[in-house]
Protein backbone atom coordinates (compact mmCIF):
# COMPACT_ATOMS: atom_id res chain seq x y z
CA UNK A 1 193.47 108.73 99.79
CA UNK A 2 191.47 111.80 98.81
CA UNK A 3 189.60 111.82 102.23
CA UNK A 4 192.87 111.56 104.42
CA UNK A 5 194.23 114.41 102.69
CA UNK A 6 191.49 116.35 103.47
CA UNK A 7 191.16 115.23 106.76
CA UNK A 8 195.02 115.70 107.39
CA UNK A 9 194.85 119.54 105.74
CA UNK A 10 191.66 120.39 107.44
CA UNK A 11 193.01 118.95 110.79
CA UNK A 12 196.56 121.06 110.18
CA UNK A 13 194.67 124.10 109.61
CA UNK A 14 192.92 123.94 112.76
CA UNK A 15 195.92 123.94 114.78
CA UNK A 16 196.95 127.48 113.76
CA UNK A 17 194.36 128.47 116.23
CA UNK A 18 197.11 127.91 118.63
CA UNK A 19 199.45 130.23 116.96
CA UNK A 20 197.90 132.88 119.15
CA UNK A 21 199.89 131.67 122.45
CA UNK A 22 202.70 133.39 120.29
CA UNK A 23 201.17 136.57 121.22
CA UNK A 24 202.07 135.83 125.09
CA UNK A 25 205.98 135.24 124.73
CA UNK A 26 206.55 137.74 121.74
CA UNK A 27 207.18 140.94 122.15
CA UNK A 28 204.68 143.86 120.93
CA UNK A 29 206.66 145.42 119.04
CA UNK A 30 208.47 142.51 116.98
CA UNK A 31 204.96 140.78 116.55
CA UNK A 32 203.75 144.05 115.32
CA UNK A 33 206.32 143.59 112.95
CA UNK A 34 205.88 139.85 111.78
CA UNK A 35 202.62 140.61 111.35
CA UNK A 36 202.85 143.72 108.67
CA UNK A 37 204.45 140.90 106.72
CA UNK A 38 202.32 137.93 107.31
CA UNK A 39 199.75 139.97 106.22
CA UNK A 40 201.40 140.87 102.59
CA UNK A 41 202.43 137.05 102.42
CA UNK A 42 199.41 136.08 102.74
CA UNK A 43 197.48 138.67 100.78
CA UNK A 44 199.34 137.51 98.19
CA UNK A 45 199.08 133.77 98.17
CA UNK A 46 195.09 134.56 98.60
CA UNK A 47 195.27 136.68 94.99
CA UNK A 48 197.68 134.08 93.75
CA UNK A 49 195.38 131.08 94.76
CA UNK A 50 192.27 132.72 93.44
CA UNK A 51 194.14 133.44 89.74
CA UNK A 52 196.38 130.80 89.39
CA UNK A 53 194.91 127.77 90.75
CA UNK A 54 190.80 127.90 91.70
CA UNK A 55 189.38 130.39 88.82
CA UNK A 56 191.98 128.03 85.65
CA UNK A 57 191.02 125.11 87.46
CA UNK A 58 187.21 125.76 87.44
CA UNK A 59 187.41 126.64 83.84
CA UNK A 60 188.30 123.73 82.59
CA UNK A 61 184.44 122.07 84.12
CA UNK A 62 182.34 124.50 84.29
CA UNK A 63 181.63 127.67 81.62
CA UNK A 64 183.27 131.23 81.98
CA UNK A 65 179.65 132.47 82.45
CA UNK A 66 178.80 130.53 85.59
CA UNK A 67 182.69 131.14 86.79
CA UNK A 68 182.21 134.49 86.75
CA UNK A 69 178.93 134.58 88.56
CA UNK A 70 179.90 132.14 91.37
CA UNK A 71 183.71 134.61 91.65
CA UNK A 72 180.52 137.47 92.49
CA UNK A 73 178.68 135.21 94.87
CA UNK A 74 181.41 134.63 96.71
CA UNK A 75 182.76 138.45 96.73
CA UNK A 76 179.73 139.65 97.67
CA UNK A 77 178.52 136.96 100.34
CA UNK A 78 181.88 137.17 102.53
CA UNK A 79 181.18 141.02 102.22
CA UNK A 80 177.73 140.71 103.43
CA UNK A 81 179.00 138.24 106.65
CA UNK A 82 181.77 140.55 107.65
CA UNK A 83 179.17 143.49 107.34
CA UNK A 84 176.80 141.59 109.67
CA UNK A 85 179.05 140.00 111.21
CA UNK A 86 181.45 142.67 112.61
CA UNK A 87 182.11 142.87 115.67
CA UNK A 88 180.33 145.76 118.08
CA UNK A 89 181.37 146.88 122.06
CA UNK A 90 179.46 145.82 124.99
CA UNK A 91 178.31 149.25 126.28
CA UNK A 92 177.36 148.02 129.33
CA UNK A 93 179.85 148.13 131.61
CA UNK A 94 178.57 145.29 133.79
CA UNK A 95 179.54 143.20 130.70
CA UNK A 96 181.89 140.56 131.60
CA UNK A 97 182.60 139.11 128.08
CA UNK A 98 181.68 142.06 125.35
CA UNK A 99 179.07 140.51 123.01
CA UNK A 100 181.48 140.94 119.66
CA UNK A 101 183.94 138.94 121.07
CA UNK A 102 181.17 136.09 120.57
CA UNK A 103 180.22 137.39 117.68
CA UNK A 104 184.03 137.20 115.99
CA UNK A 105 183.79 133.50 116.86
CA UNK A 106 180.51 132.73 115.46
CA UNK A 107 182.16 134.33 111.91
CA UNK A 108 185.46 132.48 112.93
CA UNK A 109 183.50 129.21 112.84
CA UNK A 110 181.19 129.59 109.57
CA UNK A 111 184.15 131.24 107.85
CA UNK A 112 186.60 127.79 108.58
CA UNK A 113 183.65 125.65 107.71
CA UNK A 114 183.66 126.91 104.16
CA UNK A 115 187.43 127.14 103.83
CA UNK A 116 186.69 122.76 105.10
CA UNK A 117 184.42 122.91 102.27
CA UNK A 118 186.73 124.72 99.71
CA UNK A 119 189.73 122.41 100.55
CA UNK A 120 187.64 119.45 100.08
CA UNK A 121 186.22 120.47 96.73
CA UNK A 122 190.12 121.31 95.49
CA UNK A 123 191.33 117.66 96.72
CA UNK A 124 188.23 116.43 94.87
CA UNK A 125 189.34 118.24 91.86
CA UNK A 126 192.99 117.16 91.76
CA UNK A 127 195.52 116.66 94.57
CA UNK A 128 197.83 119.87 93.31
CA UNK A 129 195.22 121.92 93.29
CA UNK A 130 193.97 120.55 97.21
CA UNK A 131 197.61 121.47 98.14
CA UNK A 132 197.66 125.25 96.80
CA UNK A 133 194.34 125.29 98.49
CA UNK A 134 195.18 124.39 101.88
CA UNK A 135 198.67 126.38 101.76
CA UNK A 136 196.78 129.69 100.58
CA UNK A 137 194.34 129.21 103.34
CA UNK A 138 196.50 128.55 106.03
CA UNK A 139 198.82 131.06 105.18
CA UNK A 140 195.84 133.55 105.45
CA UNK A 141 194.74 131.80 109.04
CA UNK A 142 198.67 132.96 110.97
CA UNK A 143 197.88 136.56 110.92
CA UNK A 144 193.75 136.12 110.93
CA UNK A 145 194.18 133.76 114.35
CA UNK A 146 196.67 136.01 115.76
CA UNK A 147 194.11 138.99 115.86
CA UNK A 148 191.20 136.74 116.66
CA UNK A 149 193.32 135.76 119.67
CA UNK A 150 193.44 139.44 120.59
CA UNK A 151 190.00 140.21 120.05
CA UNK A 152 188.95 137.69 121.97
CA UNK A 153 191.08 138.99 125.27
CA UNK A 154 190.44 142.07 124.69
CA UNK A 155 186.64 141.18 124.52
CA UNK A 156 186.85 139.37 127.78
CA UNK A 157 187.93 136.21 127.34
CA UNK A 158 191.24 135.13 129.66
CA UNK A 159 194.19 133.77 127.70
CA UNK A 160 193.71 130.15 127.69
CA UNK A 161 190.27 130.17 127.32
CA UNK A 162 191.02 132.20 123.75
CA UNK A 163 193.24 129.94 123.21
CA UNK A 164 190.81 127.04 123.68
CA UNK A 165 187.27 128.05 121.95
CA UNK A 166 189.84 129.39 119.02
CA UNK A 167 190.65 125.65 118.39
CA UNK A 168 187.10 124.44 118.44
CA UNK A 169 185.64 126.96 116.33
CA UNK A 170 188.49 125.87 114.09
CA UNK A 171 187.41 122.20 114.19
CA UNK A 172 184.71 123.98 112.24
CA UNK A 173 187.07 123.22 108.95
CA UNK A 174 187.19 119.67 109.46
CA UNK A 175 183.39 119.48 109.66
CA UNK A 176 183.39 120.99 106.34
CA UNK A 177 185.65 119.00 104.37
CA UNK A 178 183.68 115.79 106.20
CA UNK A 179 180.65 117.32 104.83
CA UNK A 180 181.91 117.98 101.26
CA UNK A 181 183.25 114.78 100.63
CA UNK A 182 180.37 112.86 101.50
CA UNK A 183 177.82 115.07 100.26
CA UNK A 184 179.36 115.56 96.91
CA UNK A 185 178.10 112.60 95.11
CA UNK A 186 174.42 113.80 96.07
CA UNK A 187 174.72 117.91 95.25
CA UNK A 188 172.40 118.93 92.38
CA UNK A 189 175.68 121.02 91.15
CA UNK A 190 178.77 120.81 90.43
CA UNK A 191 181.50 120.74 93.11
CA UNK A 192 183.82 122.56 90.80
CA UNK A 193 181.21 125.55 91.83
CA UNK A 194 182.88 126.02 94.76
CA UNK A 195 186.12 127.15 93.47
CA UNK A 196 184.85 130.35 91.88
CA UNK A 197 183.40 131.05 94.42
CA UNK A 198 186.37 130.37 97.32
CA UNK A 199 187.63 132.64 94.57
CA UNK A 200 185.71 135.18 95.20
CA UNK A 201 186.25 134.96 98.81
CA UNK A 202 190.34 134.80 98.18
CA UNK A 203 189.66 138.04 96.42
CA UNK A 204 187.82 140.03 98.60
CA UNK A 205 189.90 139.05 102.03
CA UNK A 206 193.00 139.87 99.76
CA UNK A 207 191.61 143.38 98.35
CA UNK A 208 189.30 144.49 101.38
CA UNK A 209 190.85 143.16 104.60
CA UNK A 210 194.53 142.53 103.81
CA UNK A 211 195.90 145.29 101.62
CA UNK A 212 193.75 148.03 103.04
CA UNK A 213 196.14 147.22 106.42
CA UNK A 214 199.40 148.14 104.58
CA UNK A 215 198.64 150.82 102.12
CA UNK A 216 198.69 153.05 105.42
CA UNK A 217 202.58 152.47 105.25
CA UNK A 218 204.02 156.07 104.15
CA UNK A 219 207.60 154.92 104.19
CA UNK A 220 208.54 154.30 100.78
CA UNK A 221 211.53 151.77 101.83
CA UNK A 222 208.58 149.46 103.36
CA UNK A 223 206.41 150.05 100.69
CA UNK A 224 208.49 148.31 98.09
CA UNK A 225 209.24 145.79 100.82
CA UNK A 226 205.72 144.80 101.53
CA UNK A 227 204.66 145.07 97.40
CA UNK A 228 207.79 142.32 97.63
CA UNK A 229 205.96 140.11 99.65
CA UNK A 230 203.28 140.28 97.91
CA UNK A 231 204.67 139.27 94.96
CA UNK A 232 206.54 136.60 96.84
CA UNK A 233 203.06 135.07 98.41
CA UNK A 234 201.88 135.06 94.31
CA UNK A 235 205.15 133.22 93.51
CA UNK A 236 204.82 131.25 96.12
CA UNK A 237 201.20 129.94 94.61
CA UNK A 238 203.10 130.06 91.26
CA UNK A 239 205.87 127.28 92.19
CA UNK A 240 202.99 125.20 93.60
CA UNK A 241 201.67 124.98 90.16
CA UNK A 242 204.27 122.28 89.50
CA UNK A 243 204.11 120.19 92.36
């Protein structure tokens, strides 16, 4: 049971890769628009899945001490990838495909094999806490596959080929939950380990990559708006608590 979940929330998260053909029959400006939302939503369900579900959860295995130091671990590690990680223009203009447009999908891939392994280790933990997991993550994916899509043409790629090596660097996930189920039984720590740390990296996406985005807003009206859907994205990971 445990192994077709993750297999079935792994696999579903994958397919938002293909939420970037959206980007050819939407309009600019009204994606522009979904997007400055999406991007609260999910900011919020990150901060709310971090709080409510993976740091509680992970408290009642492991000790505050070793919670606290895996929430760092995780903080700091996703900041050192993007660091590394971040993309960089081709300055030769013989370039065909810029080299950061391979580069986004080299961090697309290791980043959805740890969410794999962070949806796995929830479902391991208890089925509730698999389904906040893999609804916090894949609320975080819509806007994050959106702009990979766009990176990824504007780096070179044509349209359908975005489309397609988005998917299978998102297959990534799978391989991850695959791995963490099977390799569990055999890891010289805990599973529960994982969870402060996916904390961590809930935190830091929320607080450095998401929020950042709509602080520019300087329209107060908006403002409130997108603080709203924040708070809607932490209620959101609130109500899952009693599934």
């Amino acid at each position: 049971m445990v192994l077709e979940l993750i297999l079935l929330s792994t696999f579903a998260v994958s397919l938002i890769a293909f939420i970037g053909i959206l980007v050819l029959f939407i309009k600019e400006k009204l994606l522009n628009k979904i997007l400055f939302f999406l991007v609260n939503l999910s900011a919020g369900a990150l901060m709310g899945g971090a709080l409510l579900h993976l740091i509680p959860e992970a408290a009642e295995i492991v000790s505050f001490i070793d919670i606290g130091i895996w929430v760092l671990i995780g903080f700091s590690l996703f900041y050192l990838v993007e660091t590394i990680l971040k993309w960089r223009h081709c300055h030769d203009i013989k370039c065909k495909i810029h080299t950061f447009a391979y580069m986004n999908l080299l961090g697309d891939g290791v980043h959805n094999f740890i969410d794999g392994l962070v949806i796995a280790a929830s479902y391991i933990i208890s089925i509730p806490l698999g389904i906040a997991t893999t609804l916090a993550v894949a609320l975080h994916e819509v806007p994050q596959e959106i702009g990979d899509f766009g990176v990824l043409v504007y780096g070179g790629f044509d349209k359908v080929k975005a489309v397609i090596m988005n998917f299978i660097f998102a297959l990534t996930a799978i391989f991850g939950g695959i791995f963490a189920f099977f390799v569990e039984p055999y890891l010289p720590f805990s599973i529960a380990l994982l969870l402060p740390f996916a904390a961590g990296n809930f935190i830091y996406i929320s607080a450095s990559d998401l929020l950042p985005e709509t602080r520019k807003e300087s329209n107060r009206l908006r403002s409130l708006i997108l603080f709203s859907i924040f708070l809607l994205g932490v209620g959101l990971m609130w109500a899952v608590r009693f599934i």
